[in-house]
PDB file of N, CA and C in Angstrom:
ATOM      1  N   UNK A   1     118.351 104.183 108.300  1.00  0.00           N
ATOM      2  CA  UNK A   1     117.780 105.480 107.994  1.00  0.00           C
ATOM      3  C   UNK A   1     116.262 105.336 107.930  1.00  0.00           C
ATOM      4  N   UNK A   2     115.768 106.028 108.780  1.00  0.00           N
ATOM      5  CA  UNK A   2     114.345 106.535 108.654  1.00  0.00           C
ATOM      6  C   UNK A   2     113.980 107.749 107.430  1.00  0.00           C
ATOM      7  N   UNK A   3     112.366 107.007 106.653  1.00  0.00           N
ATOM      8  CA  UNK A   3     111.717 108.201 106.179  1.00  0.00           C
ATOM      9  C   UNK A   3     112.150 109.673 106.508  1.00  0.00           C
ATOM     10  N   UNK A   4     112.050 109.737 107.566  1.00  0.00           N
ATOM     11  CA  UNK A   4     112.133 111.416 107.623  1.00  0.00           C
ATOM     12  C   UNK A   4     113.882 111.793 107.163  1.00  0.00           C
ATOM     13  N   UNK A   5     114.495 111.041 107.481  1.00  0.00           N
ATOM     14  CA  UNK A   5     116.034 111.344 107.713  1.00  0.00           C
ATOM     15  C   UNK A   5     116.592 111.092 106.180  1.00  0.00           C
ATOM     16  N   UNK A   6     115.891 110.052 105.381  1.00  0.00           N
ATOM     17  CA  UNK A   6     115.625 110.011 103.945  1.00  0.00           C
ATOM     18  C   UNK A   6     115.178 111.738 103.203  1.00  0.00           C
ATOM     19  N   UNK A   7     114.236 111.824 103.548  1.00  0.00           N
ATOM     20  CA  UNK A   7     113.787 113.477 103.034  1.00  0.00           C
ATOM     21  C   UNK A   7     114.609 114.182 103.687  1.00  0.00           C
ATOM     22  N   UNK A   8     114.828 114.414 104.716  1.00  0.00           N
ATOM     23  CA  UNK A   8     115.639 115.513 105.090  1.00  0.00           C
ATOM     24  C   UNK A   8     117.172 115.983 104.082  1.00  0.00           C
ATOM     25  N   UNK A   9     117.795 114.473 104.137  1.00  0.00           N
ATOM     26  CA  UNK A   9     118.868 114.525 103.316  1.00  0.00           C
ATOM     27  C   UNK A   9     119.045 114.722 101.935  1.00  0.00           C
ATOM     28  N   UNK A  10     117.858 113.958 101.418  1.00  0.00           N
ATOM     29  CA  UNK A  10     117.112 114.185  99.790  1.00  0.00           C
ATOM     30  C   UNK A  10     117.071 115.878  99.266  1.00  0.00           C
ATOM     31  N   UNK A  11     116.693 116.762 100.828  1.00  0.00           N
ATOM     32  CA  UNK A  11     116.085 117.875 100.331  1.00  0.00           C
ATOM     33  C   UNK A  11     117.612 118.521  99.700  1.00  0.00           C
ATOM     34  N   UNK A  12     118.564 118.307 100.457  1.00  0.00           N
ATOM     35  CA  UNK A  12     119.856 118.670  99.792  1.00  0.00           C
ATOM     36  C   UNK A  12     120.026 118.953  98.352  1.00  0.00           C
ATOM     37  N   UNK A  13     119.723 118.228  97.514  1.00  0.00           N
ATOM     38  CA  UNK A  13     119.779 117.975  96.515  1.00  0.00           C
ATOM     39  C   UNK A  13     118.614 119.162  95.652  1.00  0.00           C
ATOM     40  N   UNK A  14     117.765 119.486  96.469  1.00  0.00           N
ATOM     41  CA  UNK A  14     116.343 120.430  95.858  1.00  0.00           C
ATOM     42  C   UNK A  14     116.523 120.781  95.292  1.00  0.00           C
ATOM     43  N   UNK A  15     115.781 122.020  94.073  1.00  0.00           N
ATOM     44  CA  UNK A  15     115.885 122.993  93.163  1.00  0.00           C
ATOM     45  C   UNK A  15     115.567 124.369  94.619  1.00  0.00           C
ATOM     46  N   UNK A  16     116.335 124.833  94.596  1.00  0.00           N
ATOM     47  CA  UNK A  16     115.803 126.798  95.766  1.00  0.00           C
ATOM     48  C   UNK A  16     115.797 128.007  94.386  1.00  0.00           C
ATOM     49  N   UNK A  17     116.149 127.157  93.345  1.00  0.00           N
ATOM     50  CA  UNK A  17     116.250 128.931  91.961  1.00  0.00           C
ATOM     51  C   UNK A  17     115.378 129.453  91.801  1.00  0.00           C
ATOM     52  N   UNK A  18     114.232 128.164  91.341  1.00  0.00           N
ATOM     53  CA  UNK A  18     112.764 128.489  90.912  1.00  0.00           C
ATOM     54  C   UNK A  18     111.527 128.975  91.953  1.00  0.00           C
ATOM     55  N   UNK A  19     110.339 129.199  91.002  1.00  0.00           N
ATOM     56  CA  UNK A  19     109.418 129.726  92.007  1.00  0.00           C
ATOM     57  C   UNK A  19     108.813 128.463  92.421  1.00  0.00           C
ATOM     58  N   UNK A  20     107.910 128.322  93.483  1.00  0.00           N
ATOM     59  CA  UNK A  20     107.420 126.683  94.234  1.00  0.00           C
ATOM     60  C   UNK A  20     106.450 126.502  92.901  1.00  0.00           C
ATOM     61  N   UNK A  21     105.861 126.908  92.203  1.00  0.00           N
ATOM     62  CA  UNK A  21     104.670 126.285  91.168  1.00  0.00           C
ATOM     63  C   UNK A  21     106.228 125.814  90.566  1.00  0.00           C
ATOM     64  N   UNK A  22     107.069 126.627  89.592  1.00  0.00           N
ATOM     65  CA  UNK A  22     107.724 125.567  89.037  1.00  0.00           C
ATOM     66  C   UNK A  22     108.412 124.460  89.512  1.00  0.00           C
ATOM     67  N   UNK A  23     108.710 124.319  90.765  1.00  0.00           N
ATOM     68  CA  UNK A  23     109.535 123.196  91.087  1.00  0.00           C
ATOM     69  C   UNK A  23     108.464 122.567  91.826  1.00  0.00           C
ATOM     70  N   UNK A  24     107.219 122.713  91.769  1.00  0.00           N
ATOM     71  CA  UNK A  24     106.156 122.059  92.025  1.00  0.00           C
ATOM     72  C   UNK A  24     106.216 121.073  90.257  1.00  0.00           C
ATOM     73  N   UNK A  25     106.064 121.335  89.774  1.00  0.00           N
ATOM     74  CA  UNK A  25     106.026 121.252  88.324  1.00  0.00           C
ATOM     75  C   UNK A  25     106.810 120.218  87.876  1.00  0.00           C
ATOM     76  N   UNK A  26     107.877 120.826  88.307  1.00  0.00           N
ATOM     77  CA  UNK A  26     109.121 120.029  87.446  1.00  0.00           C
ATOM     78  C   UNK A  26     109.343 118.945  88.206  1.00  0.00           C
ATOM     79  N   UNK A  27     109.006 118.694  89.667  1.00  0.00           N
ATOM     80  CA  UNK A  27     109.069 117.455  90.540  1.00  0.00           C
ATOM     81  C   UNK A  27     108.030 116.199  90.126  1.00  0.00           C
ATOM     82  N   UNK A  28     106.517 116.745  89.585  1.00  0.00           N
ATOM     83  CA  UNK A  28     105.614 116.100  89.868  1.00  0.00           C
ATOM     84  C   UNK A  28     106.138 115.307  87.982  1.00  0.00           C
ATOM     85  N   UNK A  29     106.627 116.464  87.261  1.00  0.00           N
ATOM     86  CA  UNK A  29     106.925 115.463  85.981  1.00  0.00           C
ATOM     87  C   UNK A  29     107.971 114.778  86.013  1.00  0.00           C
ATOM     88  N   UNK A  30     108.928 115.148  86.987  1.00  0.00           N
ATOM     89  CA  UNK A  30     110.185 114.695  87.114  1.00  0.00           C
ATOM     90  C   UNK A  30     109.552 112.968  87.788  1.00  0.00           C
ATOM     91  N   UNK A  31     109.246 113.332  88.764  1.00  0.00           N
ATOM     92  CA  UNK A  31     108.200 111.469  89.370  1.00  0.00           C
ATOM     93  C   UNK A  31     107.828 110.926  88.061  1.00  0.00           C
ATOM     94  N   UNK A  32     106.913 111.612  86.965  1.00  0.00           N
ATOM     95  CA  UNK A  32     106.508 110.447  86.412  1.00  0.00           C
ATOM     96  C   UNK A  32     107.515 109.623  85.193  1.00  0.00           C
ATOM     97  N   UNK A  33     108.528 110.908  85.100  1.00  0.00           N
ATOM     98  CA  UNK A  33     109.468 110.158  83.945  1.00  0.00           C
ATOM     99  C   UNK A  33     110.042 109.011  84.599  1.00  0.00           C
ATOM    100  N   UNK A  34     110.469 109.051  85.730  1.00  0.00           N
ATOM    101  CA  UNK A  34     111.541 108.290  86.439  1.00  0.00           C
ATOM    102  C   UNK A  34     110.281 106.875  86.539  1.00  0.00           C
ATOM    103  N   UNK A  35     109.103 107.300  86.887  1.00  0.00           N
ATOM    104  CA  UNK A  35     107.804 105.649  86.900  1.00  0.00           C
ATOM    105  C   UNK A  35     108.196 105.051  85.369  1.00  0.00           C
ATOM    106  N   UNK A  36     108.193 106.042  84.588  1.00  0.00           N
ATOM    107  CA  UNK A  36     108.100 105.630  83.263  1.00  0.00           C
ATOM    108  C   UNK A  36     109.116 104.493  82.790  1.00  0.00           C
ATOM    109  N   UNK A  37     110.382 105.162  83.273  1.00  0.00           N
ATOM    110  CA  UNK A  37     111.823 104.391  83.558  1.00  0.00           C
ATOM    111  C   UNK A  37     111.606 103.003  83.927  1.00  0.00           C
ATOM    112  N   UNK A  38     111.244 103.393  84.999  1.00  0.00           N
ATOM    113  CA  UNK A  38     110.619 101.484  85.975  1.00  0.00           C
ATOM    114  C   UNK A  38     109.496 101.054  85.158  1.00  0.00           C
ATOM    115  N   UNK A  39     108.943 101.905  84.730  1.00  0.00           N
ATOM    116  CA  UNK A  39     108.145 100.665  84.065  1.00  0.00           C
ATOM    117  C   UNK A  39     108.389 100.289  82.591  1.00  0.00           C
ATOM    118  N   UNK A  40     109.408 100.942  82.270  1.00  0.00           N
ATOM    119  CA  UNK A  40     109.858 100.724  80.709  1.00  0.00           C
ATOM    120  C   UNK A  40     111.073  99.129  81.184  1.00  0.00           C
ATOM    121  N   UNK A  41     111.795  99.091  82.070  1.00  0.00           N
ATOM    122  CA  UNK A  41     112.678  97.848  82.714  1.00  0.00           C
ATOM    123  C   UNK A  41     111.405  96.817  82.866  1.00  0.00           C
ATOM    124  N   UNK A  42     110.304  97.130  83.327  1.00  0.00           N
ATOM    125  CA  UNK A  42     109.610  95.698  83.860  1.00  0.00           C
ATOM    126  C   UNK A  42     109.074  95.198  82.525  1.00  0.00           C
ATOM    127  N   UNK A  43     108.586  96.448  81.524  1.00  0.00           N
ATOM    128  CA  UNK A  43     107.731  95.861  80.426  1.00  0.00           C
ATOM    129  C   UNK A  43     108.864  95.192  79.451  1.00  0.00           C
ATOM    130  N   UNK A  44     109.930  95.651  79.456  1.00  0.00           N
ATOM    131  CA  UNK A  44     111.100  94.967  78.774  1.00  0.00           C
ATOM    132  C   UNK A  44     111.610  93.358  79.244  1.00  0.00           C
ATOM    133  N   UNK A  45     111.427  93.201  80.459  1.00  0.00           N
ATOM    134  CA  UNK A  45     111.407  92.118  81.345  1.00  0.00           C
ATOM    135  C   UNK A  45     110.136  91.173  80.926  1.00  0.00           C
ATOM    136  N   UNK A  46     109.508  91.797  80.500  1.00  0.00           N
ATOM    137  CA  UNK A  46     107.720  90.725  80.707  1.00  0.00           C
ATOM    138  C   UNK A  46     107.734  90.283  79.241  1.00  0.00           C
ATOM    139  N   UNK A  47     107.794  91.588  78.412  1.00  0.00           N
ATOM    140  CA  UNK A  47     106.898  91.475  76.491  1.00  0.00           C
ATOM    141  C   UNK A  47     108.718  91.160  75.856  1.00  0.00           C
ATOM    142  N   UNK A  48     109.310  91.769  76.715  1.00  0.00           N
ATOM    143  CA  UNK A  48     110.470  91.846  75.307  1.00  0.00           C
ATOM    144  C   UNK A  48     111.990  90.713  75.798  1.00  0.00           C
ATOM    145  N   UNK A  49     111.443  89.933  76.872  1.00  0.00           N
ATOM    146  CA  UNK A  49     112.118  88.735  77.424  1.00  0.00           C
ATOM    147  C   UNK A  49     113.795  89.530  77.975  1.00  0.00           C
ATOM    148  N   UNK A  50     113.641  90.031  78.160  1.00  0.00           N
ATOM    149  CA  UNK A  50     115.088  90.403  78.688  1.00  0.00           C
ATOM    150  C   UNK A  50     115.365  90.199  80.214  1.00  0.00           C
ATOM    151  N   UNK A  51     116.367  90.025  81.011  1.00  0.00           N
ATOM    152  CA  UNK A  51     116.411  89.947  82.130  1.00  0.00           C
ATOM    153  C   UNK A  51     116.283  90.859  82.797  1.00  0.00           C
ATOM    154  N   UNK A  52     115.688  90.551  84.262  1.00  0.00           N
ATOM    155  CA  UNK A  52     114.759  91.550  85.165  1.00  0.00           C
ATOM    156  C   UNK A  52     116.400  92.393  85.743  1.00  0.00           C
ATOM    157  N   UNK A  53     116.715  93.631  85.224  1.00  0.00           N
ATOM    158  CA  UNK A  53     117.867  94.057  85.909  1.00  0.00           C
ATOM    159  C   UNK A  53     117.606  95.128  87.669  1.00  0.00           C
ATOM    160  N   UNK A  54     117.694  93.932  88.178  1.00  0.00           N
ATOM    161  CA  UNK A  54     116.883  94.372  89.772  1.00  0.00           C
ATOM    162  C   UNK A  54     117.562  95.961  90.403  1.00  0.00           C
ATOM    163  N   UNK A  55     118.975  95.872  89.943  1.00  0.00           N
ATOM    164  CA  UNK A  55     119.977  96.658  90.180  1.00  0.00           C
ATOM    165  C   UNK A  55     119.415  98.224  89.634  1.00  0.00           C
ATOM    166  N   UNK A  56     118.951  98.234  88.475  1.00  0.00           N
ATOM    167  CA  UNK A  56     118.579  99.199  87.697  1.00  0.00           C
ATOM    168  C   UNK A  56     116.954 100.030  88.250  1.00  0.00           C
ATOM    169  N   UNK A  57     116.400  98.812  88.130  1.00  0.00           N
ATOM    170  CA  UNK A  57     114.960  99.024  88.435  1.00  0.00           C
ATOM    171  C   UNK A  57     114.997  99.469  89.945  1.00  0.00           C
ATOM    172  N   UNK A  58     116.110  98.817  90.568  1.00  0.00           N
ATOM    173  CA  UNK A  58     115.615  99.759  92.472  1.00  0.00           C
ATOM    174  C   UNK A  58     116.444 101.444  92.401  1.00  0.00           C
ATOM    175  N   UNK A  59     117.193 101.655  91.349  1.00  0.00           N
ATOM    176  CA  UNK A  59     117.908 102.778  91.028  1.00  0.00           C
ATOM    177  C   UNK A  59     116.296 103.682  90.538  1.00  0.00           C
ATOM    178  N   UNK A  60     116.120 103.467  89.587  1.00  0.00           N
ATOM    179  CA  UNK A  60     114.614 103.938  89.096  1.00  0.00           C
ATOM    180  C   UNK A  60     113.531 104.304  90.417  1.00  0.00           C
ATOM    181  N   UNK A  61     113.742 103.331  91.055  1.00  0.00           N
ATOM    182  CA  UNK A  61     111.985 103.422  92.115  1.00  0.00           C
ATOM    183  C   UNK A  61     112.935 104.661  93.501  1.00  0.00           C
ATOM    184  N   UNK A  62     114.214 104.705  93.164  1.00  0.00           N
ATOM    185  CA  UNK A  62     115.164 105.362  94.136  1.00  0.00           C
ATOM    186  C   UNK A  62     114.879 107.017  93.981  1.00  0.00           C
ATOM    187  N   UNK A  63     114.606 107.022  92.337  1.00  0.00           N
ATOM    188  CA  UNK A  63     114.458 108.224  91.889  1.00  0.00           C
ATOM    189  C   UNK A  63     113.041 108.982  92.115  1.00  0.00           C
ATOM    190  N   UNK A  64     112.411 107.784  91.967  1.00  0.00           N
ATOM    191  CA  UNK A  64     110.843 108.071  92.077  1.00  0.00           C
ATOM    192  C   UNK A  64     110.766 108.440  93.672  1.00  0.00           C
ATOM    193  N   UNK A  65     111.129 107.519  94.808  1.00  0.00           N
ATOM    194  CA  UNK A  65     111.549 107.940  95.996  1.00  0.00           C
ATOM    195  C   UNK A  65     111.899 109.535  96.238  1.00  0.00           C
ATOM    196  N   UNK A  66     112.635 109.815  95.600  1.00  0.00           N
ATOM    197  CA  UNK A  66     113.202 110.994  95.779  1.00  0.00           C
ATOM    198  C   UNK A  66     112.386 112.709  95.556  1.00  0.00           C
ATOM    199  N   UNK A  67     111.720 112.124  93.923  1.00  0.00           N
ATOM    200  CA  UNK A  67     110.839 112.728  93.873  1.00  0.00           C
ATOM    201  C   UNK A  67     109.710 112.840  94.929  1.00  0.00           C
ATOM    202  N   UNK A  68     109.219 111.912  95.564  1.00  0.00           N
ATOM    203  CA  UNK A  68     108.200 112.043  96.157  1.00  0.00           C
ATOM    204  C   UNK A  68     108.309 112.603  97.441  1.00  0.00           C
ATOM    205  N   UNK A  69     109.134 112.480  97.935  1.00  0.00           N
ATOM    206  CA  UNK A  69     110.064 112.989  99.460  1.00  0.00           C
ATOM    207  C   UNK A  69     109.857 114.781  99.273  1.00  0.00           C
ATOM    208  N   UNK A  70     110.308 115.162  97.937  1.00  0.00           N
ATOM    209  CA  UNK A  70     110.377 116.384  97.811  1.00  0.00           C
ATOM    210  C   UNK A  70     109.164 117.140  97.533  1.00  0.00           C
ATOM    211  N   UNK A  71     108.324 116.282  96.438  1.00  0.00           N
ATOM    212  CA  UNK A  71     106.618 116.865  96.979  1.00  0.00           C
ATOM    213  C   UNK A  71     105.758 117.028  98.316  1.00  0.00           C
ATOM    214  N   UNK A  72     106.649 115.793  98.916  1.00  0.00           N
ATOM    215  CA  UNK A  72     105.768 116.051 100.089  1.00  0.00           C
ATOM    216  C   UNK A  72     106.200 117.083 100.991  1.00  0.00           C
ATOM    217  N   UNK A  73     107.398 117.362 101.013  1.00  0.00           N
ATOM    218  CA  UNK A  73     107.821 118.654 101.923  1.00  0.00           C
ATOM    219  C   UNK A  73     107.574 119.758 101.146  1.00  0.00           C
ATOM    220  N   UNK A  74     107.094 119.626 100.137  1.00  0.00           N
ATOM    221  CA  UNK A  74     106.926 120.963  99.284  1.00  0.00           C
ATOM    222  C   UNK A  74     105.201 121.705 100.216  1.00  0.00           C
ATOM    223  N   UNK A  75     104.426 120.530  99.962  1.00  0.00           N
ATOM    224  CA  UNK A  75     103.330 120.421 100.517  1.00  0.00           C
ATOM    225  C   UNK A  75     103.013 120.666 101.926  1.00  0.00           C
ATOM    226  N   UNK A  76     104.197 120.135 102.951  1.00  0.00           N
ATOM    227  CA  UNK A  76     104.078 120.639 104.116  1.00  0.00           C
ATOM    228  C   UNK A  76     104.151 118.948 104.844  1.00  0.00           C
ATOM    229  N   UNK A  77     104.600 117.773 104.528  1.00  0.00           N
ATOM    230  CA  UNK A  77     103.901 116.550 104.892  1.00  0.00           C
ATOM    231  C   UNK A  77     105.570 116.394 105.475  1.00  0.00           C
ATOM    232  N   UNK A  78     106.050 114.992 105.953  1.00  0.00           N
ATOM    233  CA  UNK A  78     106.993 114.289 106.207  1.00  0.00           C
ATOM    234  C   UNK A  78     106.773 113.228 105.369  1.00  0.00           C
ATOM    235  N   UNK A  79     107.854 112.310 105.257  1.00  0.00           N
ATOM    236  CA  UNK A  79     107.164 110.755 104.349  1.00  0.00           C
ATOM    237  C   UNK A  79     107.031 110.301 105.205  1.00  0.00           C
ATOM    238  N   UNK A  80     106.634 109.963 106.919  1.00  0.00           N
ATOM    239  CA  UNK A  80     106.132 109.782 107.541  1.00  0.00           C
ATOM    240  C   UNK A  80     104.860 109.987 107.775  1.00  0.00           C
ATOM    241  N   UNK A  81     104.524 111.326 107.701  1.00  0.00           N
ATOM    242  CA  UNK A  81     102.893 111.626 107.724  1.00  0.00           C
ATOM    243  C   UNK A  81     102.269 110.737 106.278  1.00  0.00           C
ATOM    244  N   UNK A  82     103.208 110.854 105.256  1.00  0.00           N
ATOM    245  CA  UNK A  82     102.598 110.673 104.394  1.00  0.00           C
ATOM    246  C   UNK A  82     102.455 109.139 104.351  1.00  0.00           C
ATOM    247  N   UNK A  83     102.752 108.349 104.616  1.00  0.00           N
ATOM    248  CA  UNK A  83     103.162 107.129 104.889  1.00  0.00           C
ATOM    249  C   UNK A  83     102.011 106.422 105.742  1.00  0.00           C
ATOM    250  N   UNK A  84     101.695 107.241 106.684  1.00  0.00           N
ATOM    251  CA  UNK A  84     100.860 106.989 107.724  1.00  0.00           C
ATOM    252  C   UNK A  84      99.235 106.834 107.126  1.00  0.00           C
ATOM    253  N   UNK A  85      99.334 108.678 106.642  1.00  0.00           N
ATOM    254  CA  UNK A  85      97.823 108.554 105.653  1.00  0.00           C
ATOM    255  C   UNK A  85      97.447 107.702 105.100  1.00  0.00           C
ATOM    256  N   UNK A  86      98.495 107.287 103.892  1.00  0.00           N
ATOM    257  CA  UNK A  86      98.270 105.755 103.162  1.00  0.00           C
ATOM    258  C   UNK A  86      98.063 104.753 103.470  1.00  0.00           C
ATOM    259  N   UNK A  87      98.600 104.320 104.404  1.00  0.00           N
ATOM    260  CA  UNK A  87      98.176 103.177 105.670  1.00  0.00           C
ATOM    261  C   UNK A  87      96.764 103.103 106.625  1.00  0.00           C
ATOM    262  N   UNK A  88      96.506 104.301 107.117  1.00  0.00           N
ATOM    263  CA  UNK A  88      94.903 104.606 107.080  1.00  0.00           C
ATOM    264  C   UNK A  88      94.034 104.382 106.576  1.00  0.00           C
ATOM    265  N   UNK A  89      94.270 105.054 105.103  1.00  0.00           N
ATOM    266  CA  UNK A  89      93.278 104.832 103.902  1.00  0.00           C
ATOM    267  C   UNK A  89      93.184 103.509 103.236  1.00  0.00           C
ATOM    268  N   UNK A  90      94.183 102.733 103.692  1.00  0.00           N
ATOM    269  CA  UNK A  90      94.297 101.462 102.882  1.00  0.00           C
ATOM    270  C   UNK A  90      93.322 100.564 103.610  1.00  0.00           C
ATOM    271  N   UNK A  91      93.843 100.582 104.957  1.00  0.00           N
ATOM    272  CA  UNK A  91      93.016  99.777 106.279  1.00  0.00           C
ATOM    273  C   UNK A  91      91.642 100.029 106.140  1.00  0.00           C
ATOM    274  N   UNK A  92      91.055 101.436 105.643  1.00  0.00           N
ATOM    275  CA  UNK A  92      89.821 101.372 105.697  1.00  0.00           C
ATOM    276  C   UNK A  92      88.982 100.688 104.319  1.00  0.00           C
ATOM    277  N   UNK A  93      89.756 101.467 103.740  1.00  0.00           N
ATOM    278  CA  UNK A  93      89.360 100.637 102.138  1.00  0.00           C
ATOM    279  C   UNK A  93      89.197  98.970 102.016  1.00  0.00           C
ATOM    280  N   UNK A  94      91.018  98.356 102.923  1.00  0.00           N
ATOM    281  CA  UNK A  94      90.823  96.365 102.679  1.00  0.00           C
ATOM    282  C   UNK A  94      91.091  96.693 103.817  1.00  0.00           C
ATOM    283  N   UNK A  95      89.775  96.252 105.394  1.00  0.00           N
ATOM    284  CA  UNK A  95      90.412  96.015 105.946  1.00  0.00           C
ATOM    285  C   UNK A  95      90.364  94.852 106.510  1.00  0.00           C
ATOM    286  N   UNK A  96      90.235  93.481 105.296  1.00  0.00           N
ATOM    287  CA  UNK A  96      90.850  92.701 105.881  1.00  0.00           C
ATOM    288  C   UNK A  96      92.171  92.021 104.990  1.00  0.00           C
ATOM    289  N   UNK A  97      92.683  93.184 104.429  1.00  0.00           N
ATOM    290  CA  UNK A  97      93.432  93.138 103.131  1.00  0.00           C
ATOM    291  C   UNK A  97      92.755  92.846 101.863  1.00  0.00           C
ATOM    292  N   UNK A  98      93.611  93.227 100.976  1.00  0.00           N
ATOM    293  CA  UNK A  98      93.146  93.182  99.688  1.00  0.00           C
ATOM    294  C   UNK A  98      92.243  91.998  98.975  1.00  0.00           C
ATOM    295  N   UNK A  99      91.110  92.658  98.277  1.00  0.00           N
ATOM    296  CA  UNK A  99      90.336  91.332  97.489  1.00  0.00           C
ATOM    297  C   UNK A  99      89.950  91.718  96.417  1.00  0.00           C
ATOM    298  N   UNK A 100      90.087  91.157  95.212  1.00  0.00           N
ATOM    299  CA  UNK A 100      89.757  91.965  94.056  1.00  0.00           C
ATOM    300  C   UNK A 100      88.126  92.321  94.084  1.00  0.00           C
ATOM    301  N   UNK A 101      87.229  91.287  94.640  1.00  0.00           N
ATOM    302  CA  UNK A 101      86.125  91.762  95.243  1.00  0.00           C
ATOM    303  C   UNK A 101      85.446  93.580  95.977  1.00  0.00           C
ATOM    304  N   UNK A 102      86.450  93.035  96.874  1.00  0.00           N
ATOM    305  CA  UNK A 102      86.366  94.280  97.672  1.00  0.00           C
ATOM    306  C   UNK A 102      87.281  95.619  96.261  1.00  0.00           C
ATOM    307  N   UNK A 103      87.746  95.655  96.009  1.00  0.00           N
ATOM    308  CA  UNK A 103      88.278  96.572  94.921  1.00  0.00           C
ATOM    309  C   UNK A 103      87.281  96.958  93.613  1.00  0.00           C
ATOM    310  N   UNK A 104      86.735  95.903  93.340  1.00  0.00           N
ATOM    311  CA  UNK A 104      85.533  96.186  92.490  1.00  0.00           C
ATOM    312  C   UNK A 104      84.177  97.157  93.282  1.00  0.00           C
ATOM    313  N   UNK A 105      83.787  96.645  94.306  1.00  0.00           N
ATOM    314  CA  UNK A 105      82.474  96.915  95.241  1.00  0.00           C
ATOM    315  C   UNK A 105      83.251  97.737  96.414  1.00  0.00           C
ATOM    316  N   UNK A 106      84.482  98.578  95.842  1.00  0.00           N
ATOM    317  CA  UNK A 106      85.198  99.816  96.776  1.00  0.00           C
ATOM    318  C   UNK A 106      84.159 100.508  97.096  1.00  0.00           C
ATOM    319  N   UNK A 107      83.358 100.819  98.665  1.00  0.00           N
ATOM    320  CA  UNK A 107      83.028 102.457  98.843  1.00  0.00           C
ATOM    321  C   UNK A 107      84.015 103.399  99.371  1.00  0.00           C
ATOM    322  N   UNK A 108      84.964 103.125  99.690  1.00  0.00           N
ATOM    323  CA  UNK A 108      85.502 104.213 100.252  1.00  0.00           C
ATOM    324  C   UNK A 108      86.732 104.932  99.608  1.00  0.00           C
TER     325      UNK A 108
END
């Protein structure tokens, strides 16, 4: 499965009740609870010694996935386009990959 075929199928699942600001809304908080999720498994993993439950945590980043698929078609994008942009912007920013250097003394 391709990105796009990922969102397409994702959109199934949408909210169509509400008006687009609210399910603009409720997506963009809905993403960050589900980050919160993943990052409540890793910090439990790191500070509070528990085992890394990989199973759980790709369920979490699945959700966050999901969310984001649906902003972006909300917006008008594919996760392809969107995918692409990021990859652009990254290349120009490191492009000879990442250096904490170059991240400090970022212009772009």
């Amino acid at each position: 499965m391709n990105l796009n075929e990922y969102q397409e199928l994702a959109s199934r699942t949408g909210s169509v009740e509400d008006s687009k600001a609210k399910v603009l809304c409720n997506y963009a908080l809905g993403l960050n609870g589900e980050a919160g999720e993943a990052a409540d498994i890793l910090k439990k993993h790191i500070f509070h010694g528990h085992p890394l439950d990989r199973e759980e945590f790709a369920k979490e980043l699945g959700d966050c996935l999901w969310y984001v698929s649906q902003l972006a078609r909300l917006a008008g994008y594919t996760l392809e386009e969107i995918a692409v942009m990021n990859i652009e912007k990254l290349k120009k920013r490191y492009p000879n990959g990442f250096k904490t250097s170059d991240s400090i003394h970022r212009v772009v």
